[in-house]
Protein backbone atom coordinates (compact mmCIF):
# COMPACT_ATOMS: atom_id res chain seq x y z
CA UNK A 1 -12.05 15.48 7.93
CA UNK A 2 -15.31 16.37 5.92
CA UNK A 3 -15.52 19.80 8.29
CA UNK A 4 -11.93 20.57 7.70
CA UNK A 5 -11.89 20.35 4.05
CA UNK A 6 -14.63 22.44 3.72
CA UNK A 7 -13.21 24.72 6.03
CA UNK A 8 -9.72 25.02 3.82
CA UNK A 9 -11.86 24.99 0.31
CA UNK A 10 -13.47 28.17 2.19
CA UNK A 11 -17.24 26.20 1.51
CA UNK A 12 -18.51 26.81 4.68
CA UNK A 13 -21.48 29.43 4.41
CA UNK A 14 -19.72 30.34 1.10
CA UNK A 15 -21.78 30.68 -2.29
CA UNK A 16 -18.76 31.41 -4.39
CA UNK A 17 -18.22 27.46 -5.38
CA UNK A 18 -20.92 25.07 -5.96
CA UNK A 19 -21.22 22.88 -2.63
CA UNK A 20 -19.48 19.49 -3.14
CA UNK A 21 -21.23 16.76 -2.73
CA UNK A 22 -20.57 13.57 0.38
CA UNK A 23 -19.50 11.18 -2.35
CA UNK A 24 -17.09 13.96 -3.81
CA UNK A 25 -15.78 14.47 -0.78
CA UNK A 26 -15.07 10.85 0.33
CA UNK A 27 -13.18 10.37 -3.12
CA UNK A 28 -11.37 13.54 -2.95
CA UNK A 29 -10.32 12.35 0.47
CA UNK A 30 -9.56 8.71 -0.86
CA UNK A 31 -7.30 10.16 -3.44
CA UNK A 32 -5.14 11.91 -1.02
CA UNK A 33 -4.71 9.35 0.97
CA UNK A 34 -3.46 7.18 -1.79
CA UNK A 35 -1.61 9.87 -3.11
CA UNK A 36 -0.14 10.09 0.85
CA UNK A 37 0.65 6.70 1.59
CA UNK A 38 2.57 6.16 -1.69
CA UNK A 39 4.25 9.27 -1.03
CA UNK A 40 6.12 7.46 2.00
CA UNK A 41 5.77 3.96 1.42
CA UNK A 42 7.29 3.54 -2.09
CA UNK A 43 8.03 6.82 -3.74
CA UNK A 44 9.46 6.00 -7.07
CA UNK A 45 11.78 8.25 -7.15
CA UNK A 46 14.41 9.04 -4.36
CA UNK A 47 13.10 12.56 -2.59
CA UNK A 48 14.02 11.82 0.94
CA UNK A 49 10.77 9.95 1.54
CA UNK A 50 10.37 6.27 2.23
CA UNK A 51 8.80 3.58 4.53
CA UNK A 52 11.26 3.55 7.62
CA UNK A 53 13.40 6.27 6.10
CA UNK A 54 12.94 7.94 9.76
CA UNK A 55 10.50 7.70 12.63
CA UNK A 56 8.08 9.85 11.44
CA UNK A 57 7.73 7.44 8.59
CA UNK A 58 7.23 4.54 9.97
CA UNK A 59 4.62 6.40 12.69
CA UNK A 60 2.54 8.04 9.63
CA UNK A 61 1.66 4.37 8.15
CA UNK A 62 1.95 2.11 11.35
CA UNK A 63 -1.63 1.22 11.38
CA UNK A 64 -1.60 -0.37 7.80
CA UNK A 65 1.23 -2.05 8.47
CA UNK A 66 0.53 -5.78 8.47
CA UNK A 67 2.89 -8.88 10.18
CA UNK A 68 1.20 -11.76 8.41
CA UNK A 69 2.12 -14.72 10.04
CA UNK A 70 -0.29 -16.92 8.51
CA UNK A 71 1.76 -19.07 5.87
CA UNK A 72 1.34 -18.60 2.30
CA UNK A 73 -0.18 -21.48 0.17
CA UNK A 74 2.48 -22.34 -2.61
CA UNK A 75 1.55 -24.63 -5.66
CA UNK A 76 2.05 -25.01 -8.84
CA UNK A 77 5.64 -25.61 -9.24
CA UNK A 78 7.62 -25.48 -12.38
CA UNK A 79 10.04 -27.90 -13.03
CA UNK A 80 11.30 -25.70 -16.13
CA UNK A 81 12.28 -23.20 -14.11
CA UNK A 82 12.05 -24.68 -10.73
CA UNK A 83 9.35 -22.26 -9.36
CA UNK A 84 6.29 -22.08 -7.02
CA UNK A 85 3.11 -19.66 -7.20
CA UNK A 86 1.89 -17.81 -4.46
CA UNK A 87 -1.37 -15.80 -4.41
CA UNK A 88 -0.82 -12.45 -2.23
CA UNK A 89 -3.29 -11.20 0.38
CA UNK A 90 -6.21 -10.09 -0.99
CA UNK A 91 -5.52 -6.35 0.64
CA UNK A 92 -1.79 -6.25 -0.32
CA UNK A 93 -0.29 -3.41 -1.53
CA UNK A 94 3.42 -3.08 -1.08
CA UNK A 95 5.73 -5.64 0.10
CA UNK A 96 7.90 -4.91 3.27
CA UNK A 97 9.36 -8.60 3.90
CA UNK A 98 9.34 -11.91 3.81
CA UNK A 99 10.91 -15.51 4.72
CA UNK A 100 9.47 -18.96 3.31
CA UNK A 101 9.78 -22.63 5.03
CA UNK A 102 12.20 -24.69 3.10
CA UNK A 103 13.36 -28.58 3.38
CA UNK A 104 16.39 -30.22 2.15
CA UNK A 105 16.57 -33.80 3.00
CA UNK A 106 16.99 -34.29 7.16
CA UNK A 107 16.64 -30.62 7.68
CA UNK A 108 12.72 -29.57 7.46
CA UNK A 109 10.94 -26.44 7.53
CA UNK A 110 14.12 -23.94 7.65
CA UNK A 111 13.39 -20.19 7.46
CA UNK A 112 14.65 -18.43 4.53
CA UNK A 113 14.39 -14.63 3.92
CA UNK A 114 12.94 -14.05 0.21
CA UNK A 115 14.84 -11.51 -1.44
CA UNK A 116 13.40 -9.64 -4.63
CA UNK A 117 14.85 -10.19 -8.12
CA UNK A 118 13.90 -8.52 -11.10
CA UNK A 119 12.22 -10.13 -14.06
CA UNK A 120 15.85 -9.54 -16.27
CA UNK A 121 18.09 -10.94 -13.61
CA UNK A 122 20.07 -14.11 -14.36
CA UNK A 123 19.39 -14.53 -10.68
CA UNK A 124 19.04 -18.70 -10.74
CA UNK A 125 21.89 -19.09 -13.70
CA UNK A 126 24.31 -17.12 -11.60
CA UNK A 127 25.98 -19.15 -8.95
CA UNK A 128 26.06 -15.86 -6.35
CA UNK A 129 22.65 -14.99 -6.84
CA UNK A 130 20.40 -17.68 -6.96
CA UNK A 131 18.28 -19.35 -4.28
CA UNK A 132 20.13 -21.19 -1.70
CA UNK A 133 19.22 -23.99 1.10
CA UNK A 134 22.78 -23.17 2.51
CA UNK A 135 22.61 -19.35 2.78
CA UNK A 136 18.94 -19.35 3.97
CA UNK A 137 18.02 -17.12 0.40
CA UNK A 138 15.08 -17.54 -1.89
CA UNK A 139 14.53 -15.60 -4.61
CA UNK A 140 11.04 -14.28 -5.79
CA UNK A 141 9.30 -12.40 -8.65
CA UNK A 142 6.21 -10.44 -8.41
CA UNK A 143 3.29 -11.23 -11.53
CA UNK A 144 0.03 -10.88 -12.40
CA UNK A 145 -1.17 -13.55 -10.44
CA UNK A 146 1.19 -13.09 -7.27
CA UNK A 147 4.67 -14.55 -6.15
CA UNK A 148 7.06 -16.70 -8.55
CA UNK A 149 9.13 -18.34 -5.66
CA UNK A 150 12.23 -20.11 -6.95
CA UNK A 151 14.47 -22.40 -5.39
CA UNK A 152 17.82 -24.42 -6.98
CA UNK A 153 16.40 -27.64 -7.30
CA UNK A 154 18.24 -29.02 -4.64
CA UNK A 155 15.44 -28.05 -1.71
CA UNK A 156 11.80 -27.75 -1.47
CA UNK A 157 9.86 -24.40 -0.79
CA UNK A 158 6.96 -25.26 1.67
CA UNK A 159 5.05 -22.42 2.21
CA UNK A 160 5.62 -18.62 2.58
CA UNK A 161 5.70 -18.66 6.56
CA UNK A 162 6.02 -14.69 7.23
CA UNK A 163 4.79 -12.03 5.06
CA UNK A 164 4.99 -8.41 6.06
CA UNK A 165 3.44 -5.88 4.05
CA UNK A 166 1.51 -2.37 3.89
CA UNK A 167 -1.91 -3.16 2.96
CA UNK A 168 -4.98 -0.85 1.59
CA UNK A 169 -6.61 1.43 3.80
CA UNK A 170 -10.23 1.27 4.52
CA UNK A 171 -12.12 3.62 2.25
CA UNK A 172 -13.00 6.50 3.85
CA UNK A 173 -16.67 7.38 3.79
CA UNK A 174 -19.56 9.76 5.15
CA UNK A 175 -22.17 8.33 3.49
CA UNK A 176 -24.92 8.87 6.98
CA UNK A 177 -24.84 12.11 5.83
CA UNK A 178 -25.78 12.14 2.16
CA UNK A 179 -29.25 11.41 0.79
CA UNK A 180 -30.85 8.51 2.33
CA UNK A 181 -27.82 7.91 4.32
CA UNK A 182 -26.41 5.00 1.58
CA UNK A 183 -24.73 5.43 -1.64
CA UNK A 184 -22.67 2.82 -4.42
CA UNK A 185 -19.18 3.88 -5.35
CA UNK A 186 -18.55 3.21 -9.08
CA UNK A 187 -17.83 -0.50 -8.70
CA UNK A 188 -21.11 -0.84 -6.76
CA UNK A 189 -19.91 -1.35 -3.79
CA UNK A 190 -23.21 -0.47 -1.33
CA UNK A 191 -21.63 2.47 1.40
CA UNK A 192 -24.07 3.25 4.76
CA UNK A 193 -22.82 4.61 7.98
CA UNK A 194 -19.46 6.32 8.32
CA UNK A 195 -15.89 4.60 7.95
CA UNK A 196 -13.00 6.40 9.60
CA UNK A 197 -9.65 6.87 7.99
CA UNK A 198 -7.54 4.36 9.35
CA UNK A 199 -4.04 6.20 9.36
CA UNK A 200 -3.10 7.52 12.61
CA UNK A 201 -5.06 10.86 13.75
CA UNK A 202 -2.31 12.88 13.27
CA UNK A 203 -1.72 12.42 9.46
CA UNK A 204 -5.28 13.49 8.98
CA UNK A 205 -5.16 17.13 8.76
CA UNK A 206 -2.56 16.55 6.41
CA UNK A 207 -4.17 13.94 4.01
CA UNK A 208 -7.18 16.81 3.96
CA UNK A 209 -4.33 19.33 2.77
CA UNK A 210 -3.27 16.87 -0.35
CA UNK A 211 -7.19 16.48 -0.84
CA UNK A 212 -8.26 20.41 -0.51
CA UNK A 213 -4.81 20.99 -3.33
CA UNK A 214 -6.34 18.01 -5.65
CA UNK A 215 -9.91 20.15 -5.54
CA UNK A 216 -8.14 23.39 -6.16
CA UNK A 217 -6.83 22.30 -8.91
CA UNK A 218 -10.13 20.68 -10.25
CA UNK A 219 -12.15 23.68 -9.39
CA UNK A 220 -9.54 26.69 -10.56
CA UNK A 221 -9.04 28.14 -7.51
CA UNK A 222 -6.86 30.81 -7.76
CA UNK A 223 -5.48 30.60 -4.48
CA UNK A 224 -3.67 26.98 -5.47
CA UNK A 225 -0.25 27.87 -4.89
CA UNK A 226 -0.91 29.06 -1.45
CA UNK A 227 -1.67 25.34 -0.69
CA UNK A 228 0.88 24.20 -2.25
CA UNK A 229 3.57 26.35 -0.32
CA UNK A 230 1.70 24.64 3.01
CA UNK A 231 2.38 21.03 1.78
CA UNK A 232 5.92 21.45 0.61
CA UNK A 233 6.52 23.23 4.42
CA UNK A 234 4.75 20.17 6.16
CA UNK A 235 6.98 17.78 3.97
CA UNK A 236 10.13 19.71 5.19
């Protein structure tokens, strides 16, 4: 991916731009791929892309595509409002789906699907909306500090027992070949070796395109149009 975005920035063996270092390229890289996945995954406005919108969707993103089975922890619960807390996974990004465990007297650990209510919906004061043992429905809200899982005082939530999800990628990095072979990304984090972009192989050329258009852009190159023309004929 380094080669081929030097290649398409015309770098290689060229004088006309100043060369661009590893740790430039490795963000430029990281920003497309961001800038890729949320293109399919959760686009915020309707454009014909979207997570499973076809199969060439769902192929693009497969690989960060997690089926957590491991349960949930839920505490905290509210008895103002009759809601849990649930902490997400620590390398969540966008939620896919979801069912909790719930009990109502005799009848222990049923699954549920969780369904997604917004933070002005009368969801648990209207009688058609709100959580309910009967129809197998919980309703959650995302905050700060994770999942607000709500239930209608009748039953008892027991743990989130399925949580599907499209995590973060691994940050893609070539730091073997910069100086000294290490380098600390703005945070500090301490990068050696190489790390692979984790997306299947054949999104890569394209996650380069969206990364050679970002430096384009940044540098002036006149020829930024041109690249743009390719990316709106791959999206087609």
């Amino acid at each position: 991916m380094h080669y081929d975005l030097k290649v398409k920035l015309n770098k290689i063996d060229s004088q006309q731009f100043r060369n661009l270092r590893v740790p430039e390229i490795d963000w430029l890289l990281n920003e497309a791929q961001e800038v890729f996945i949320k293109k399919i995954a959760q686009p915020r406005i309707k454009n014909g892309y979207g997570f499973e919108v076809n199969q060439r969707s769902i192929d693009d993103i497969r690989t960060i595509v997690v089926d957590n089975l491991t349960p949930l922890v839920i505490s905290n619960f509210n008895t103002q409002d009759n809601s849990y807390q649930a902490a997400l996974p620590a390398d969540y990004m966008f939620f896919i789906s979801g069912y909790a465990c719930i009990s109502k007297g005799i009848c222990e650990n049923q699954r549920a699907r969780l369904f997604i209510k917004q933070h002005d919906d009368l969801h648990e004061e209207s009688p058609f909306d709100c959580s309910s043992f009967e129809w197998r429905e919980v309703s959650v809200r995302f905050f700060k500090n994770g999942l607000r899982v709500f239930t209608d005082g009748t039953f008892i939530v027991e743990s989130i027992c399925e949580f599907n999800y499209i995590k973060k990628p691994v940050y893609i990095q070539n730091a073997q070949d910069y100086v000294g072979g290490t380098y600390n990304l703005p945070n500090g984090t301490v990068l050696t070796g190489f790390t692979n972009c984790e997306l299947p192989e054949h999104t890569h050329r394209e996650i380069v395109d969206l990364a050679v258009l970002i430096a384009t852009g940044q540098l002036q190159i006149p020829d930024y149009q041109i690249k743009q023309d390719k990316i709106n004929l791959l999206n087609n």
